[in-house]
PDB file of N, CA and C in Angstrom:
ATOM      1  N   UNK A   1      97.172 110.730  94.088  1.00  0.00           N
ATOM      2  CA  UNK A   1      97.078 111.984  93.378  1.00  0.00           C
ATOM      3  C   UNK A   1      95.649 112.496  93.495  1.00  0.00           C
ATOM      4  N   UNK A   2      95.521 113.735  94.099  1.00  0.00           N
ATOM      5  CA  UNK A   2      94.139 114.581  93.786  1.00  0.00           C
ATOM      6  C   UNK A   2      93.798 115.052  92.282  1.00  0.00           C
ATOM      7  N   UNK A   3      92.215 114.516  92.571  1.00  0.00           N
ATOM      8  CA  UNK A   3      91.308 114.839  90.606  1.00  0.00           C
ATOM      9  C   UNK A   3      91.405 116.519  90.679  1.00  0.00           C
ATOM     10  N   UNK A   4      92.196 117.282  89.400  1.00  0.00           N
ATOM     11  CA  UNK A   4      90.885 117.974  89.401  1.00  0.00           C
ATOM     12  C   UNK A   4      90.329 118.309  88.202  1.00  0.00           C
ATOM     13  N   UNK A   5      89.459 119.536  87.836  1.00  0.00           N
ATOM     14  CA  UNK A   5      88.549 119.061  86.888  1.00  0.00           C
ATOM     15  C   UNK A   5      89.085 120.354  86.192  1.00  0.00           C
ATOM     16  N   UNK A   6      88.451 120.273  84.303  1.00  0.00           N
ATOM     17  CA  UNK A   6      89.108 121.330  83.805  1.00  0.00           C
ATOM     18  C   UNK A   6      88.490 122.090  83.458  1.00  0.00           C
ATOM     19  N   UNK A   7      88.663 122.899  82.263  1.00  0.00           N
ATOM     20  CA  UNK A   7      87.851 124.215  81.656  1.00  0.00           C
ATOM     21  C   UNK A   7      86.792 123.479  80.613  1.00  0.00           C
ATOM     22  N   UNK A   8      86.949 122.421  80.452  1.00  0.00           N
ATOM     23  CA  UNK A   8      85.824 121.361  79.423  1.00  0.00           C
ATOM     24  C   UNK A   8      84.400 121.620  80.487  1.00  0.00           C
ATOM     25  N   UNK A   9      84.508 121.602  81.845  1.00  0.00           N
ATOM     26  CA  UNK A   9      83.448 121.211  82.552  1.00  0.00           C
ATOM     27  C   UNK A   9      82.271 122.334  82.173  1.00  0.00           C
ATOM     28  N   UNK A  10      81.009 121.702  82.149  1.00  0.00           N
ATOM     29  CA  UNK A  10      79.871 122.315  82.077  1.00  0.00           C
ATOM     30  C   UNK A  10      79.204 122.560  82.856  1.00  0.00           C
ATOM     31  N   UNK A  11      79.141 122.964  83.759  1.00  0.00           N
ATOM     32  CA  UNK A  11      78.719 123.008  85.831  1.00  0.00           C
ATOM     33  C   UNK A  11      77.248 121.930  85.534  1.00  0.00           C
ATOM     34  N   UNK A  12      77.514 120.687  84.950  1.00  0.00           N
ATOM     35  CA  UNK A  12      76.279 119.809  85.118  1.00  0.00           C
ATOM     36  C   UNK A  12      75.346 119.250  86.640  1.00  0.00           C
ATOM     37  N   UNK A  13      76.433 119.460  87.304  1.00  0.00           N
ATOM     38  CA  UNK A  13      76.045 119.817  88.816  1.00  0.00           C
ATOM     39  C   UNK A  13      75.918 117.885  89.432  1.00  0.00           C
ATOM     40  N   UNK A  14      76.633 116.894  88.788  1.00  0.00           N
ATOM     41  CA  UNK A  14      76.362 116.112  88.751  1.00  0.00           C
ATOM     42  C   UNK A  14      77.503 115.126  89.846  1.00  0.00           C
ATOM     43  N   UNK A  15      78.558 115.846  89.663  1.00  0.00           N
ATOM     44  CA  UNK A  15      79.678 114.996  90.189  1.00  0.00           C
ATOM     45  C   UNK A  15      79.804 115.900  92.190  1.00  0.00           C
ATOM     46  N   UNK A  16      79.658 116.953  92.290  1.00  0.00           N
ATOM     47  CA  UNK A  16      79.147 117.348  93.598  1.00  0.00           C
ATOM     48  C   UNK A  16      78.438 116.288  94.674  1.00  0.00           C
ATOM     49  N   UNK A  17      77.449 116.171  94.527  1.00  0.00           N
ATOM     50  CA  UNK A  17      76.912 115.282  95.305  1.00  0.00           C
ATOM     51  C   UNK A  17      77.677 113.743  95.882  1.00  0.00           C
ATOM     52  N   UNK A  18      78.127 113.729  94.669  1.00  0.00           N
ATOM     53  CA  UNK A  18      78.552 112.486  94.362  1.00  0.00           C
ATOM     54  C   UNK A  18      79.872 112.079  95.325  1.00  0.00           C
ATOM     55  N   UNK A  19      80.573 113.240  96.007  1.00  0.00           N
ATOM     56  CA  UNK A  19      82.090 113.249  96.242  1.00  0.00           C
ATOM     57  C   UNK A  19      81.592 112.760  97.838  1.00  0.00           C
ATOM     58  N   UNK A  20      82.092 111.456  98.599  1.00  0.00           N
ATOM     59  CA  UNK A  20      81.453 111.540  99.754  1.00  0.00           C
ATOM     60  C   UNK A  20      83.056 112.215 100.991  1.00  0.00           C
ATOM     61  N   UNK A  21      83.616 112.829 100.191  1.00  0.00           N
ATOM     62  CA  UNK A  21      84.644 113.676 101.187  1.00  0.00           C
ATOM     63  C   UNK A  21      84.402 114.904 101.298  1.00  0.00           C
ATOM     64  N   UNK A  22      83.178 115.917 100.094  1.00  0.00           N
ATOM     65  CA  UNK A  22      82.898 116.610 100.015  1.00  0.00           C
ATOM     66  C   UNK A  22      83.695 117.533  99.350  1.00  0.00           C
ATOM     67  N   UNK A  23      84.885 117.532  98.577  1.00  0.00           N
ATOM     68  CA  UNK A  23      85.551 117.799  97.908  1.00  0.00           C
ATOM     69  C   UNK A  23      85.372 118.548  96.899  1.00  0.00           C
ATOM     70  N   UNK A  24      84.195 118.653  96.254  1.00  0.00           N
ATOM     71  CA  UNK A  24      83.956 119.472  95.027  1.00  0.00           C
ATOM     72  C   UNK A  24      83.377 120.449  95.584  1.00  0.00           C
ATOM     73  N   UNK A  25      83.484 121.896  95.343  1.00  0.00           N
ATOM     74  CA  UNK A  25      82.516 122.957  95.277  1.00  0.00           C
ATOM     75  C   UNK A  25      82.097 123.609  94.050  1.00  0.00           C
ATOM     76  N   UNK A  26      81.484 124.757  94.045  1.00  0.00           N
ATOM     77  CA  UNK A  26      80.979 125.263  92.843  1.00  0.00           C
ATOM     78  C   UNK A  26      82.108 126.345  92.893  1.00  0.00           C
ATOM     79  N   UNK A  27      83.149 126.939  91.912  1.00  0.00           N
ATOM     80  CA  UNK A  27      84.445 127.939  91.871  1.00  0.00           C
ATOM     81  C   UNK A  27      83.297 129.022  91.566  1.00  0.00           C
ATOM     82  N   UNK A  28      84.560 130.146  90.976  1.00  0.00           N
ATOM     83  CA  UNK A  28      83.467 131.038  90.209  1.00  0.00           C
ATOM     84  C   UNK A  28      82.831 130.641  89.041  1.00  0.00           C
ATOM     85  N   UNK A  29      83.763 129.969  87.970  1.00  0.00           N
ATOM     86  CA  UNK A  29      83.067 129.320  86.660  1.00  0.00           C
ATOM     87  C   UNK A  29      83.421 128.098  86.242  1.00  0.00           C
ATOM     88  N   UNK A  30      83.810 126.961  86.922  1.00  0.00           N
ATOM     89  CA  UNK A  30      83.656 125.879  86.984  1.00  0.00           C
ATOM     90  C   UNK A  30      83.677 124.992  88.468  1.00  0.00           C
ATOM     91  N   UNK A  31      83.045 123.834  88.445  1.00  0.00           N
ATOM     92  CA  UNK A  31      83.255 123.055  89.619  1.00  0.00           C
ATOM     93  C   UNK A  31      84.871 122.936  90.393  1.00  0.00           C
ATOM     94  N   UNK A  32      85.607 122.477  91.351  1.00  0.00           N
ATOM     95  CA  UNK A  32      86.698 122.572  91.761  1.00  0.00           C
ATOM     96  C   UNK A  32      86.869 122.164  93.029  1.00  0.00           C
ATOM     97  N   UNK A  33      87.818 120.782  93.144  1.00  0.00           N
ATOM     98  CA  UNK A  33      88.420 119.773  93.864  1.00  0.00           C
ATOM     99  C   UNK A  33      89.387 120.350  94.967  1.00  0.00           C
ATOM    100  N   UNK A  34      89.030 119.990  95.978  1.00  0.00           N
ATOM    101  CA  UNK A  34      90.295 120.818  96.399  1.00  0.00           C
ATOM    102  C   UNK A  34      90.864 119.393  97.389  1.00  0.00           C
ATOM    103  N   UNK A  35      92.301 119.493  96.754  1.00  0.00           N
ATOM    104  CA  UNK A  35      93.129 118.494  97.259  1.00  0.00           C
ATOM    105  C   UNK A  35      93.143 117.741  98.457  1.00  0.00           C
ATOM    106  N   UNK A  36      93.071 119.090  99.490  1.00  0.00           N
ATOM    107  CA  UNK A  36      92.743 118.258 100.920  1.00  0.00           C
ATOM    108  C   UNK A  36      92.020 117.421 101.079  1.00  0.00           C
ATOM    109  N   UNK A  37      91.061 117.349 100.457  1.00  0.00           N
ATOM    110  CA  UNK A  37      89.947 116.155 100.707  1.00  0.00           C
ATOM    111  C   UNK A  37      89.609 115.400  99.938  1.00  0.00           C
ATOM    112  N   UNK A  38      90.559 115.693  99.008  1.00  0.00           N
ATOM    113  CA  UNK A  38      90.397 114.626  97.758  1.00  0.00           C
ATOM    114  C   UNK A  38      91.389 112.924  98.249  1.00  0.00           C
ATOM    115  N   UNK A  39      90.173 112.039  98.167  1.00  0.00           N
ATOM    116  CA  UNK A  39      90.944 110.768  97.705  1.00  0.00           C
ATOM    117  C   UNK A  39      91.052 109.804  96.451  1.00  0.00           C
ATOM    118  N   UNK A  40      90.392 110.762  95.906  1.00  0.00           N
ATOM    119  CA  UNK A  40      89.819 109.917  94.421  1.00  0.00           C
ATOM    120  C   UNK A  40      88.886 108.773  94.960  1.00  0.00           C
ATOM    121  N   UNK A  41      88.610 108.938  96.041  1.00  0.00           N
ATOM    122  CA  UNK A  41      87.379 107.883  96.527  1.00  0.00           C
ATOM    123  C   UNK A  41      88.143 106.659  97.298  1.00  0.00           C
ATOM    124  N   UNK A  42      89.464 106.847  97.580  1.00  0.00           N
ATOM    125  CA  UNK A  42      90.269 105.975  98.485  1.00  0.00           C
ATOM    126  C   UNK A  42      89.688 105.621  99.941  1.00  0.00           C
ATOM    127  N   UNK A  43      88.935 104.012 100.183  1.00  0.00           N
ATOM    128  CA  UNK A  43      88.306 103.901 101.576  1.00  0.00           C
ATOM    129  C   UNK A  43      86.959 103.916 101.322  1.00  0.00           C
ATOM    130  N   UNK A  44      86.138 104.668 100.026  1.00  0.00           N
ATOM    131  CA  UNK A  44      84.423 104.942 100.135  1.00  0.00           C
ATOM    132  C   UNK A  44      84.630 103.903  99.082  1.00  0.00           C
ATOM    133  N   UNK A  45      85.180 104.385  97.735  1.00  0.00           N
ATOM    134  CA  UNK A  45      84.508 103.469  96.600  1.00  0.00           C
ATOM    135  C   UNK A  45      85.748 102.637  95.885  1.00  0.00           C
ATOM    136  N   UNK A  46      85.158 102.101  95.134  1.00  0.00           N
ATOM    137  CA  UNK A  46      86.615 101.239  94.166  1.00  0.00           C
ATOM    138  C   UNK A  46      87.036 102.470  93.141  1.00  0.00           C
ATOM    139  N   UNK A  47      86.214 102.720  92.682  1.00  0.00           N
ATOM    140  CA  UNK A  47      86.899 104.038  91.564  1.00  0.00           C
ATOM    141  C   UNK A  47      85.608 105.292  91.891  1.00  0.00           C
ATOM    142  N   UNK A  48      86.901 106.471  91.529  1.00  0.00           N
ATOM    143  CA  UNK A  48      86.241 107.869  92.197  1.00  0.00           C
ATOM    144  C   UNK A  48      85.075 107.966  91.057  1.00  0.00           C
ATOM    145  N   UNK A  49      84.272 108.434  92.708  1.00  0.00           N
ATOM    146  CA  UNK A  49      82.926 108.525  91.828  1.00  0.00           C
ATOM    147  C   UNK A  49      82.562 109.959  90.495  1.00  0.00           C
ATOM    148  N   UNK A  50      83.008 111.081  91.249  1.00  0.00           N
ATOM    149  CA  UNK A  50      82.896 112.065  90.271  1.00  0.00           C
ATOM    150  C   UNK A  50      83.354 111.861  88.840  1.00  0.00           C
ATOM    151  N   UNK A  51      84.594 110.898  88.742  1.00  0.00           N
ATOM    152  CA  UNK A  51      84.697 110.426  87.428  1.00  0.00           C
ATOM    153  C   UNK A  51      83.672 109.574  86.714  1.00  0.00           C
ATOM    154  N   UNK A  52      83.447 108.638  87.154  1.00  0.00           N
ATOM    155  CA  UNK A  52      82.294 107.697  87.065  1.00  0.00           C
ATOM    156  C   UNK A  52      81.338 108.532  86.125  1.00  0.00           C
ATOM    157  N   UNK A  53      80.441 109.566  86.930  1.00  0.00           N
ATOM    158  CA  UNK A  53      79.394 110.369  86.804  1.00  0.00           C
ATOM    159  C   UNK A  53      79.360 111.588  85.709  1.00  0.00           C
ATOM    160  N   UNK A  54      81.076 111.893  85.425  1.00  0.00           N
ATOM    161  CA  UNK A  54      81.186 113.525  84.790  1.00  0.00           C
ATOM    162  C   UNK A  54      80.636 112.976  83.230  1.00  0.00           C
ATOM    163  N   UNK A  55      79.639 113.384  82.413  1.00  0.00           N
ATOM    164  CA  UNK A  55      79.118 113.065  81.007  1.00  0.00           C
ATOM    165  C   UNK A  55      80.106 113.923  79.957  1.00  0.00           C
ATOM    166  N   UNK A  56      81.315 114.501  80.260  1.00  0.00           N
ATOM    167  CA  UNK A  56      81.738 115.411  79.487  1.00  0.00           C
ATOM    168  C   UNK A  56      83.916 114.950  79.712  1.00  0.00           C
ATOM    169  N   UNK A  57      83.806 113.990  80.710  1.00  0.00           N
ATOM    170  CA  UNK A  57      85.235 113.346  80.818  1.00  0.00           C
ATOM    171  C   UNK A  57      85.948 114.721  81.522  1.00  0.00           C
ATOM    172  N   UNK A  58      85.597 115.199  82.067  1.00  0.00           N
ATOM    173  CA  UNK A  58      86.788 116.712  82.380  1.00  0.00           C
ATOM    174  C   UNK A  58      87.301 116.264  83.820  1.00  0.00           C
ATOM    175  N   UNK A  59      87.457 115.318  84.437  1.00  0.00           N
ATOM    176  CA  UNK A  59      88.465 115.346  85.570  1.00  0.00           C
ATOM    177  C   UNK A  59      89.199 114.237  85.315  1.00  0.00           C
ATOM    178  N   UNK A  60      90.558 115.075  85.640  1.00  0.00           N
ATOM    179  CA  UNK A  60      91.811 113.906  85.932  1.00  0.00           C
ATOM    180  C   UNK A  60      92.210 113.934  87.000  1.00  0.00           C
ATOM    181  N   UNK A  61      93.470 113.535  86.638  1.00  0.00           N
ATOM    182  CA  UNK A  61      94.429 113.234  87.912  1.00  0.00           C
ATOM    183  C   UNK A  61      95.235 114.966  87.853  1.00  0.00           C
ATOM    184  N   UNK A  62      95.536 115.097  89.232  1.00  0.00           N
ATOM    185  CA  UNK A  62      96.024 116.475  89.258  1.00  0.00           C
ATOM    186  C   UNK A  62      97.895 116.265  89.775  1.00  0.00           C
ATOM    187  N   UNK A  63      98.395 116.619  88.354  1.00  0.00           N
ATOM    188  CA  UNK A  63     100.118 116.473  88.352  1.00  0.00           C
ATOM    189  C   UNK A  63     100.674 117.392  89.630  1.00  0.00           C
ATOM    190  N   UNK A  64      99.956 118.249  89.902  1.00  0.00           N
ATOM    191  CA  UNK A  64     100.356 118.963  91.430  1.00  0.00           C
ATOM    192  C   UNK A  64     100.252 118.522  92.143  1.00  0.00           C
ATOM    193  N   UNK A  65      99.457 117.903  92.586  1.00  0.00           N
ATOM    194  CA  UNK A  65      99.444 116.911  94.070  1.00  0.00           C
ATOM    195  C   UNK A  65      99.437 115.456  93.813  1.00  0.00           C
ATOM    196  N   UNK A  66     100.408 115.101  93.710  1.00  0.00           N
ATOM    197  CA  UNK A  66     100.965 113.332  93.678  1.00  0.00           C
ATOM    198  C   UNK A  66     100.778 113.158  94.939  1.00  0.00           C
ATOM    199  N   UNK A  67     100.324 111.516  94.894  1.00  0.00           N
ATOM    200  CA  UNK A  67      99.391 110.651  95.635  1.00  0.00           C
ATOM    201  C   UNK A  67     100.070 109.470  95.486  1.00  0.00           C
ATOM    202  N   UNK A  68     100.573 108.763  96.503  1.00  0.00           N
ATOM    203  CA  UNK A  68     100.689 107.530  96.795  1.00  0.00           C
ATOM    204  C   UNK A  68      98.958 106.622  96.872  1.00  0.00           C
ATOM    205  N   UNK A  69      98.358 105.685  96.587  1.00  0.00           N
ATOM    206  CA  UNK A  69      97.658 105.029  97.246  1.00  0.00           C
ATOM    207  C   UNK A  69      97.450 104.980  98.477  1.00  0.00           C
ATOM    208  N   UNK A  70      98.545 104.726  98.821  1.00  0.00           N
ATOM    209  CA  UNK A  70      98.931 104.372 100.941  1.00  0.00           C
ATOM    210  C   UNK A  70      98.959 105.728 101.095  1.00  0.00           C
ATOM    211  N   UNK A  71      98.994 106.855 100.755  1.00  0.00           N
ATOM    212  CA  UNK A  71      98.801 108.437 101.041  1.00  0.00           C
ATOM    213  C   UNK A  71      97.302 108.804 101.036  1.00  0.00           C
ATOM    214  N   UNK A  72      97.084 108.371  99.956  1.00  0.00           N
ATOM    215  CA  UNK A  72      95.450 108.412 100.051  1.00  0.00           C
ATOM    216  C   UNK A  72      94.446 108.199 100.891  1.00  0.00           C
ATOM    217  N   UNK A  73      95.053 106.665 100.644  1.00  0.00           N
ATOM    218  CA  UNK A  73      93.962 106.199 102.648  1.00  0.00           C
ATOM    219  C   UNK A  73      94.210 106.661 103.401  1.00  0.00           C
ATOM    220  N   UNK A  74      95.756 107.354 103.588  1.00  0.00           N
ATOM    221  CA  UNK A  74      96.110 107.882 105.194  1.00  0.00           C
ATOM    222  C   UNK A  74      95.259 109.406 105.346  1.00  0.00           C
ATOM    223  N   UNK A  75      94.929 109.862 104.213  1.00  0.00           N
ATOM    224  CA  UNK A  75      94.371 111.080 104.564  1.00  0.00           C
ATOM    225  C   UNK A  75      92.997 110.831 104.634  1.00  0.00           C
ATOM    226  N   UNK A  76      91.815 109.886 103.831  1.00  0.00           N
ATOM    227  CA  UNK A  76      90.842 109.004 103.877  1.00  0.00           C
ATOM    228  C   UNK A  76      91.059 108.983 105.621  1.00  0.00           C
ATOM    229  N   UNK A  77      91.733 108.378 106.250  1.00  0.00           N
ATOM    230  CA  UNK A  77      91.810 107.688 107.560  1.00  0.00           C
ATOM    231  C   UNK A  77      91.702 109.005 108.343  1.00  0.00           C
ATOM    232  N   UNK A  78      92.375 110.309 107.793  1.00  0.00           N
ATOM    233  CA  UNK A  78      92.473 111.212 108.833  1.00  0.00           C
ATOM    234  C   UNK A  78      91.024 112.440 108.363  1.00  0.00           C
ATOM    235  N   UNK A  79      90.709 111.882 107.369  1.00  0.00           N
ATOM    236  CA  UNK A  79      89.508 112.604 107.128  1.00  0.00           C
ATOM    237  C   UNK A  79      88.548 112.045 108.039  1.00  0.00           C
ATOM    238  N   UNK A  80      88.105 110.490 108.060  1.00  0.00           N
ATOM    239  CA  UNK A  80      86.798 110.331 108.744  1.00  0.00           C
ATOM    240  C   UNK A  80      87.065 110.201 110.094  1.00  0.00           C
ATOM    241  N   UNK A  81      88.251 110.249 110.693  1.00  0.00           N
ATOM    242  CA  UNK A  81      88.344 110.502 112.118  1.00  0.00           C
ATOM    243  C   UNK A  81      87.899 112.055 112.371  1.00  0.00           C
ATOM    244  N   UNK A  82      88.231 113.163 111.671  1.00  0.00           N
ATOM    245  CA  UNK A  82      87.453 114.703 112.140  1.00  0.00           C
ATOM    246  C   UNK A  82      86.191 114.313 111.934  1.00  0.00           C
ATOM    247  N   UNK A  83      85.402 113.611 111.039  1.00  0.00           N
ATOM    248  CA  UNK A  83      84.076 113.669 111.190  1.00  0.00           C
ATOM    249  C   UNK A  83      83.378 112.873 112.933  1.00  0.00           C
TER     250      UNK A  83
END
């Protein structure tokens, strides 16, 4: 399942950096995940880092795009092959 983040967020500018799929951008008024490249950190880390990092708890799991694990890595897998 892809994170994404909600209307709680405070653009702390903290969890950006942090995404190594590059996944977060800045929206118009909050930060925002965008699915394609979201693995929740499937392949880089043990648990997604932007969660880790957010001081205010505003990202979940996103009920629109369900995620297998084994879906995750496969897109993880097809992400760092374009790089």
């Amino acid at each position: 399942m892809a994170l994404i983040i909600d209307h709680e967020c405070i653009n702390c500018d903290v969890c950006e950096p942090e995404c190594p799929n590059g996944a977060i951008t800045q929206g118009e008024e909050i930060y925002v995940i965008n699915p394609a490249l979201c693995t929740e950190c499937v392949g880089h880390h043990e648990n997604a880092q932007c969660v880790e990092v957010c001081p205010v708890n505003c990202i979940d799991k996103d009920s629109e795009h369900v995620e297998t694990e084994t879906g995750l890595y496969q897109k993880y897998l097809h992400l760092i092959k374009e790089d």
